[in-house]
N, C-alpha and C. Protein backbone atom coordinates (compact mmCIF):
# COMPACT_ATOMS: atom_id res chain seq x y z
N UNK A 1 -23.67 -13.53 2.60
CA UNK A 1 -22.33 -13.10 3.00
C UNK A 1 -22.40 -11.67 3.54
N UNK A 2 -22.26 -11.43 4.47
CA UNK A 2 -22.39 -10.05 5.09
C UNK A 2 -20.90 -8.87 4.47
N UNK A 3 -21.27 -8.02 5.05
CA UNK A 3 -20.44 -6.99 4.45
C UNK A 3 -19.15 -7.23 5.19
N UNK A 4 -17.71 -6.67 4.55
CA UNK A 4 -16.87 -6.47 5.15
C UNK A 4 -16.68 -5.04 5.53
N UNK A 5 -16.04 -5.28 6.66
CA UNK A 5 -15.44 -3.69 7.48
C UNK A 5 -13.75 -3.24 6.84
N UNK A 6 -13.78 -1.70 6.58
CA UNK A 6 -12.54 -1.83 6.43
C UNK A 6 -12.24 -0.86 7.62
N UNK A 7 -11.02 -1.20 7.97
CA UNK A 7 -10.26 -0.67 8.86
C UNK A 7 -10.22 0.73 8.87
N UNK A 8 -10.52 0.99 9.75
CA UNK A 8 -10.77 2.62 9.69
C UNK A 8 -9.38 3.60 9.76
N UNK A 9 -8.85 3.02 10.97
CA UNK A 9 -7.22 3.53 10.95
C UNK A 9 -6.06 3.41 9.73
N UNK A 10 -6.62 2.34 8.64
CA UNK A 10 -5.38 2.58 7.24
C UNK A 10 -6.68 3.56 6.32
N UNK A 11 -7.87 3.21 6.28
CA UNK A 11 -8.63 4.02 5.39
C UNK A 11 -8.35 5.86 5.57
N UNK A 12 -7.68 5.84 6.36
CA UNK A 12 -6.82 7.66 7.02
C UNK A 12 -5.99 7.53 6.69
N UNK A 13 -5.19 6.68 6.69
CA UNK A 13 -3.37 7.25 6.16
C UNK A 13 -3.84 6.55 5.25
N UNK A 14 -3.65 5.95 3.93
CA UNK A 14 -3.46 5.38 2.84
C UNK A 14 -4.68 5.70 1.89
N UNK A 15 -3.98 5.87 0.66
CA UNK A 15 -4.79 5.79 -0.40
C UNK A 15 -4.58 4.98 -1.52
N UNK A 16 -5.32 4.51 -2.33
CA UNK A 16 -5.12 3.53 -3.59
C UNK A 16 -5.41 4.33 -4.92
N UNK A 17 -3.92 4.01 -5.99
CA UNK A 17 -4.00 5.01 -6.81
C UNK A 17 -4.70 3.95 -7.69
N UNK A 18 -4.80 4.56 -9.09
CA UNK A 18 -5.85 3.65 -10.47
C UNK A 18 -5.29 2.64 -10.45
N UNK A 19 -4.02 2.31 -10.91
CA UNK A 19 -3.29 1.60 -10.53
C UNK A 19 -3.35 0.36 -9.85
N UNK A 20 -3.09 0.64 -8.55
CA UNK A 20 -3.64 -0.07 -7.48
C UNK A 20 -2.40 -0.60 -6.58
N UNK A 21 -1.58 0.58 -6.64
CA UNK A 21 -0.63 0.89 -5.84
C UNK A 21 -1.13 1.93 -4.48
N UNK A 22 -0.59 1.48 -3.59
CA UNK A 22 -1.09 2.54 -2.18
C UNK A 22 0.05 3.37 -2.42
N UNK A 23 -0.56 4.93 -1.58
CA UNK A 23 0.28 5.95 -1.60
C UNK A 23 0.12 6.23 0.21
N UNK A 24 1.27 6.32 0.49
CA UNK A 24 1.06 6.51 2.34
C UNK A 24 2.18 7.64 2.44
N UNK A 25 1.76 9.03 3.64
CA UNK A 25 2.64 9.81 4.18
C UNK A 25 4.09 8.94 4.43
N UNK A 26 5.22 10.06 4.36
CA UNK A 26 6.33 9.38 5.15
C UNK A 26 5.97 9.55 6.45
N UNK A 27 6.90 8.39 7.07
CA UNK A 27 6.91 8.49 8.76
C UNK A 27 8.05 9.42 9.82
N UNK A 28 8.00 9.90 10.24
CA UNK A 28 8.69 10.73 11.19
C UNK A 28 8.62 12.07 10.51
N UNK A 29 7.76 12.62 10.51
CA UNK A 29 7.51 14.26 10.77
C UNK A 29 6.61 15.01 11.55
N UNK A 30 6.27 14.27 12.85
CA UNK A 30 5.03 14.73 13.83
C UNK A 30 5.48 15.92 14.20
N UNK A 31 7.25 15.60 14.83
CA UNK A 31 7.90 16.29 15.34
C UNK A 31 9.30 16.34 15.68
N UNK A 32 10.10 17.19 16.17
CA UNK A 32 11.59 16.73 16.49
C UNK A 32 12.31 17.28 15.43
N UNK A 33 11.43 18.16 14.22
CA UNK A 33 12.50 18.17 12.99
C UNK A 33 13.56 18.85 13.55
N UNK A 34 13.97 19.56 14.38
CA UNK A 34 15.09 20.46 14.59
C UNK A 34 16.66 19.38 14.99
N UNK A 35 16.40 18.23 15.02
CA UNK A 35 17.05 17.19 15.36
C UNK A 35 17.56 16.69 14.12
N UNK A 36 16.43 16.20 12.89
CA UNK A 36 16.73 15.83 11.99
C UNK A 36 17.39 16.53 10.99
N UNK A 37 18.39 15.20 10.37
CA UNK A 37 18.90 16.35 9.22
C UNK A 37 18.14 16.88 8.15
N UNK A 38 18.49 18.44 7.21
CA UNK A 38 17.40 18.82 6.16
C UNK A 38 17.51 17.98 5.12
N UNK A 39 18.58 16.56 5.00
CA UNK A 39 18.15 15.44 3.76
C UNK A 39 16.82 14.66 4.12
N UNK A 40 16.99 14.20 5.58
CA UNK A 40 16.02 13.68 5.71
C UNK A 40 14.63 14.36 5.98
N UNK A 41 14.22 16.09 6.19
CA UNK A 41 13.23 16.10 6.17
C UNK A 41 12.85 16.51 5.01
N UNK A 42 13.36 16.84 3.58
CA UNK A 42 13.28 17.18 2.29
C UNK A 42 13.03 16.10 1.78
N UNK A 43 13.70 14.87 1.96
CA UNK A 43 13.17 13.35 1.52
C UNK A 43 11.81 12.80 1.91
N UNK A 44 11.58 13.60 3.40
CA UNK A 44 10.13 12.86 3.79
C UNK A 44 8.98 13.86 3.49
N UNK A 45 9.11 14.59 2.57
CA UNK A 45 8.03 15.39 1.90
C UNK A 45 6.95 14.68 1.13
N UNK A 46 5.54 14.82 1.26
CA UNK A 46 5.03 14.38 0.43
C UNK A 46 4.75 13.37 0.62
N UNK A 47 3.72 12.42 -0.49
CA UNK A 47 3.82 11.09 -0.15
C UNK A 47 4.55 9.93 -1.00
N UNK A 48 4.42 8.51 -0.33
CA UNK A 48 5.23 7.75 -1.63
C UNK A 48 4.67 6.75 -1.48
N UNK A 49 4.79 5.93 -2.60
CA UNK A 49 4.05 4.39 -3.15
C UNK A 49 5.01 3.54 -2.21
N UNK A 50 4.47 2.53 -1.61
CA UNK A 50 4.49 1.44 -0.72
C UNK A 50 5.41 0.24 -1.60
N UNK A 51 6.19 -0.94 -1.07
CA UNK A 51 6.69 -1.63 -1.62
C UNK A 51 5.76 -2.72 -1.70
N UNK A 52 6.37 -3.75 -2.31
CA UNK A 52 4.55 -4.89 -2.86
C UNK A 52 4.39 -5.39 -1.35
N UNK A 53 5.29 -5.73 -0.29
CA UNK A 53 4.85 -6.89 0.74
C UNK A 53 3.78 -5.63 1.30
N UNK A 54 4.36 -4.47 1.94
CA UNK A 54 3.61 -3.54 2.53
C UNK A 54 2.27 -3.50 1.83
N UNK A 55 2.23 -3.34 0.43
CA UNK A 55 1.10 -3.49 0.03
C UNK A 55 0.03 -4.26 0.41
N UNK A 56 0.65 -5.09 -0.32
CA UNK A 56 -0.20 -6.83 0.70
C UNK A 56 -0.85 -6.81 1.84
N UNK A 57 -0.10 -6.25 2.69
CA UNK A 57 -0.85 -6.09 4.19
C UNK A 57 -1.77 -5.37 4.48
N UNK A 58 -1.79 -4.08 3.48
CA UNK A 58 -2.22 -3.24 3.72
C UNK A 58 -3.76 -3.12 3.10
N UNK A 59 -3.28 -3.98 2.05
CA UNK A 59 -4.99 -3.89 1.26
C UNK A 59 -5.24 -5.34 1.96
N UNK A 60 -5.16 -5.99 2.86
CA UNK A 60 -6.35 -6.75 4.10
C UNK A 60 -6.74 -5.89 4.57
N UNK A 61 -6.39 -5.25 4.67
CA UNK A 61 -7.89 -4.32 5.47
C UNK A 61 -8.59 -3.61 4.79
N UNK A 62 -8.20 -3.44 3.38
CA UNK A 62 -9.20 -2.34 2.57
C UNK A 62 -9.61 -3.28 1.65
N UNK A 63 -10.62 -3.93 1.81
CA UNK A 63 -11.51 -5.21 1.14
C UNK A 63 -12.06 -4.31 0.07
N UNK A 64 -12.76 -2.87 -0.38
CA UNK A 64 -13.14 -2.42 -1.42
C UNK A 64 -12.10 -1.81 -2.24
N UNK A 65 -11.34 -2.07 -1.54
CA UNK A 65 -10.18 -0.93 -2.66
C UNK A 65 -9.96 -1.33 -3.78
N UNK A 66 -9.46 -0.33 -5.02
CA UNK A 66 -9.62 -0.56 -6.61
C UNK A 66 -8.51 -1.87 -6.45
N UNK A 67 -8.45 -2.38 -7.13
CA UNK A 67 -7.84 -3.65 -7.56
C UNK A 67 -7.00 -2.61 -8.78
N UNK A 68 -5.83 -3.90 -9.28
CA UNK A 68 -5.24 -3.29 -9.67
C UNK A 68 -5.92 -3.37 -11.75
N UNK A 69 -5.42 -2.77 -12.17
CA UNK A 69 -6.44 -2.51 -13.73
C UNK A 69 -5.84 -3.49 -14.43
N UNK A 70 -6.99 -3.93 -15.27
CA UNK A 70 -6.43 -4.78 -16.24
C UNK A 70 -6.26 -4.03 -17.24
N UNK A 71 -5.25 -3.62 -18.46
CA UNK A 71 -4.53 -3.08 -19.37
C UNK A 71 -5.66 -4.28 -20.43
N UNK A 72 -6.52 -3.49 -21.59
CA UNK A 72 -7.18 -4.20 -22.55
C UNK A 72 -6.15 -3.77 -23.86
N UNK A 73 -6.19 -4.30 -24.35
CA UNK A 73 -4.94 -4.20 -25.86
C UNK A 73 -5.82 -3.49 -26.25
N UNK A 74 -4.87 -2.73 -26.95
CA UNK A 74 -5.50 -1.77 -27.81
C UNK A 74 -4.84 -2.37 -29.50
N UNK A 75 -5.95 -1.52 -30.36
CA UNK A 75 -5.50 -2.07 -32.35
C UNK A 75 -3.70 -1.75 -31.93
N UNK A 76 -3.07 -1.07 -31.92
CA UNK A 76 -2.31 -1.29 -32.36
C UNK A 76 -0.88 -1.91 -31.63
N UNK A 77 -1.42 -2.55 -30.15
CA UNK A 77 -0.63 -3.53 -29.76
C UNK A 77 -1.06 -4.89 -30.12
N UNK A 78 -2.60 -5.43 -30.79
CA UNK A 78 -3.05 -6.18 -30.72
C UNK A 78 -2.43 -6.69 -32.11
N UNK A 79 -2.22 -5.59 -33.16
CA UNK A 79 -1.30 -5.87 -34.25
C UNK A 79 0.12 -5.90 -34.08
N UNK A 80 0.42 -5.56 -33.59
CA UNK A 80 2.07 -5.93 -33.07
C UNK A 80 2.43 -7.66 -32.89
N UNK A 81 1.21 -7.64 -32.16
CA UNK A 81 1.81 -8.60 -31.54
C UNK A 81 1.24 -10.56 -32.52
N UNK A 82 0.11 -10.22 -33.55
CA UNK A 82 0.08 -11.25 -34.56
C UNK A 82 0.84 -11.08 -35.49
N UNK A 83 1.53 -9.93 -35.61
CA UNK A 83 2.79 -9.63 -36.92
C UNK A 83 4.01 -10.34 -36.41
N UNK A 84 4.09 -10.51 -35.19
CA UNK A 84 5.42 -11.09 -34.93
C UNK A 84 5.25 -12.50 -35.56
């Protein structure tokens, strides 16, 4: 089975947190802010987690990216939950 390629153009904007939620820039701040209002360029600060479909799409192209974690019980959820 040969290797997969990942897309080079989302491997630049996007990142995958532990999780295994993507974190992507907002869109529209190249330029023009003098147009926009200061809610919307105070809102597009920073970055933000992707909704699940976007997700989806987005990790086809990033074939190595972390998957999302499996949560191992720990003693004292593992007792919680035979006491019930």
């Amino acid at each position: 089975m040969p290797k997969l390629k990942t897309n080079s153009g989302v491997k630049k904007r996007f990142k995958v947190t532990g999780s295994g939620k993507v974190k992507a820039q907002a869109a529209g701040k190249r330029h023009g802010m003098i147009k926009r209002t200061a809610k919307f360029v105070r809102n597009a600060r920073g970055t933000m987690v992707l909704s699940d479909p976007d997700i989806k799409r987005v990790k086809q192209w990033m074939p190595y990216s972390r998957k999302a974690r499996k949560h191992k019980p720990t003693a004292a959820t593992a007792t919680a939950t035979t006491t019930k």
